[in-house]
Protein backbone atom coordinates (compact mmCIF):
# COMPACT_ATOMS: atom_id res chain seq x y z
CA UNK A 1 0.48 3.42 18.07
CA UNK A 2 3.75 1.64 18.10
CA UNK A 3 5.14 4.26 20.78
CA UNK A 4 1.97 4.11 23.08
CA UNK A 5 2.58 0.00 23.18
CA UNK A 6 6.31 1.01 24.10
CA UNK A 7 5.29 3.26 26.70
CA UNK A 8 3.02 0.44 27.73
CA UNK A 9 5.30 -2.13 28.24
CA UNK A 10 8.10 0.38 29.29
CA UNK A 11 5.18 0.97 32.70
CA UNK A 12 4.96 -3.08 32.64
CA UNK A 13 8.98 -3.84 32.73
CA UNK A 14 9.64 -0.95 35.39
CA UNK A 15 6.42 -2.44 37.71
CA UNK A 16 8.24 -5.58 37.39
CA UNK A 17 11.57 -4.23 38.52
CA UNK A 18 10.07 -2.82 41.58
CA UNK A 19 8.96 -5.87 43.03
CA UNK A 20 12.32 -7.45 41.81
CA UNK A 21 13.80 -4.19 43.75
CA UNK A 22 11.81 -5.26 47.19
CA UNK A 23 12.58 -8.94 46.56
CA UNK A 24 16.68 -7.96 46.59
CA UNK A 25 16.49 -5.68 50.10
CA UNK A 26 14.72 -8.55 51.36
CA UNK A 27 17.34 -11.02 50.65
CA UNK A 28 20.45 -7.86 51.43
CA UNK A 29 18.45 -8.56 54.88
CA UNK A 30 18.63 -12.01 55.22
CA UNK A 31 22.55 -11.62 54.22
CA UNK A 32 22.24 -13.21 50.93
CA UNK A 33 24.06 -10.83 48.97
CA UNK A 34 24.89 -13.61 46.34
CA UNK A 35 21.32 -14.69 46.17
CA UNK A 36 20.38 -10.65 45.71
CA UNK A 37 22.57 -10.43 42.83
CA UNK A 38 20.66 -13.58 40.77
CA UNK A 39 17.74 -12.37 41.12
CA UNK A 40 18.33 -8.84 39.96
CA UNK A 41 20.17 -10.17 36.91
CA UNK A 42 17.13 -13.09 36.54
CA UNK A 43 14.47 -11.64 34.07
CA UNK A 44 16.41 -8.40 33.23
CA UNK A 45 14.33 -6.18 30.86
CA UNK A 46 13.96 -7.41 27.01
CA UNK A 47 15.93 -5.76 24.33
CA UNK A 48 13.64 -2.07 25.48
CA UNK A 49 15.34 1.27 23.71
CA UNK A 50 13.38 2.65 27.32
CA UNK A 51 16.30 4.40 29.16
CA UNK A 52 14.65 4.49 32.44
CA UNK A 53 13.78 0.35 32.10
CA UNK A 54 17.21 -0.11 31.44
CA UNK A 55 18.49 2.21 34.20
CA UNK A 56 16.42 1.23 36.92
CA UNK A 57 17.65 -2.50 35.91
CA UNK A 58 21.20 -1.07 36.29
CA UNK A 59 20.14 0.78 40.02
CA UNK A 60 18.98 -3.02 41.71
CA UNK A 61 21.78 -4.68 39.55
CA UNK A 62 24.52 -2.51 41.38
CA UNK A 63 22.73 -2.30 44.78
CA UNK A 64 22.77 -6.00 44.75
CA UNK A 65 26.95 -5.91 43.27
CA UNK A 66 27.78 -3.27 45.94
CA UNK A 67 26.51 -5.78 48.66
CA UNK A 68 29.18 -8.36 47.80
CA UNK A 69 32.15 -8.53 50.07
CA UNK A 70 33.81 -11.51 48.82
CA UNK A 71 34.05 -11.56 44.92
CA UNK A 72 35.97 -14.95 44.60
CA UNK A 73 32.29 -16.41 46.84
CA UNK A 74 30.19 -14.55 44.05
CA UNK A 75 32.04 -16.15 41.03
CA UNK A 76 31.96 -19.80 42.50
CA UNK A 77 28.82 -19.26 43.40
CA UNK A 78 27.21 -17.84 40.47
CA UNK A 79 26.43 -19.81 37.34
CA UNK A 80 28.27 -19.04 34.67
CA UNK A 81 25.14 -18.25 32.47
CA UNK A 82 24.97 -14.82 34.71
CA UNK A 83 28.28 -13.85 33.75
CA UNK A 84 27.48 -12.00 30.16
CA UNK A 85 24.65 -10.59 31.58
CA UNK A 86 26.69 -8.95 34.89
CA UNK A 87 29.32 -8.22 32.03
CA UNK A 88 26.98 -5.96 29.94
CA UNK A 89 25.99 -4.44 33.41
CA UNK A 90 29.09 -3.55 34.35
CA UNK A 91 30.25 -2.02 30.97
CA UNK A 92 27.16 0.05 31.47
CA UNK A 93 28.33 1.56 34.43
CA UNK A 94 31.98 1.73 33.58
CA UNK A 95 31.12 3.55 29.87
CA UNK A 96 28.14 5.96 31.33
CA UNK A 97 29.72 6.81 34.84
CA UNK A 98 26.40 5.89 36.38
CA UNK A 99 26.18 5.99 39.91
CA UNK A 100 22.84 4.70 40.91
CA UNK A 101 20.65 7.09 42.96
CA UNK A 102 19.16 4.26 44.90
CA UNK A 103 16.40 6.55 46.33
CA UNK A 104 15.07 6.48 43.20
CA UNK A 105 13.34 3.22 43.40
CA UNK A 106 10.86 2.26 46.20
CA UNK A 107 11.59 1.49 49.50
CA UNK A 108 11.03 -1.63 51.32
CA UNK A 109 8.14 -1.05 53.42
């Protein structure tokens, strides 16, 4: 039983990402890319041994990053609670070579 509650909230943590995913292209619209970037590292998924939670975390974490021109803005802009959390997402890319496949998650309708 423990697994089918995992797989559970696995479906409930990657629903949840997909609307976090729409919310960021909305704001990449409205050319908040700093904005984008707090909300996709707001709320990201509890300690889940789910790969795909964690990776499609990782694919609106980097669209967001990617979106950011000016990195000295997004530093004095960002509070510095976000920093260990964009830390642990960028070791994550760095250690696993992951390069998002953004057309994985749902487009913006």
């Amino acid at each position: 039983m423990g697994e089918h509650v995992e797989a559970d909230n696995a479906e409930a943590i990657i629903t949840r990402i997909e609307h976090k995913s729409r919310k960021i292209e909305s704001l990449l619209k409205q050319y908040k890319p700093v904005e984008a970037l707090k909300t996709a590292l707001e709320g990201s998924p509890p300690k889940t041994r789910d790969e795909r939670c964690k990776s499609a975390n990782w694919i609106v974490v980097h669209r967001a990053l990617m979106a950011i021109k000016d990195v000295d803005l997004m530093f004095s802009s960002l509070d510095p609670e976000y920093y260990d959390i964009l830390m642990k997402y960028l070791y994550r890319g760095l250690s696993t070579g992951d390069r998002p496949n953004l057309r994985s998650m749902p487009a913006d309708s």
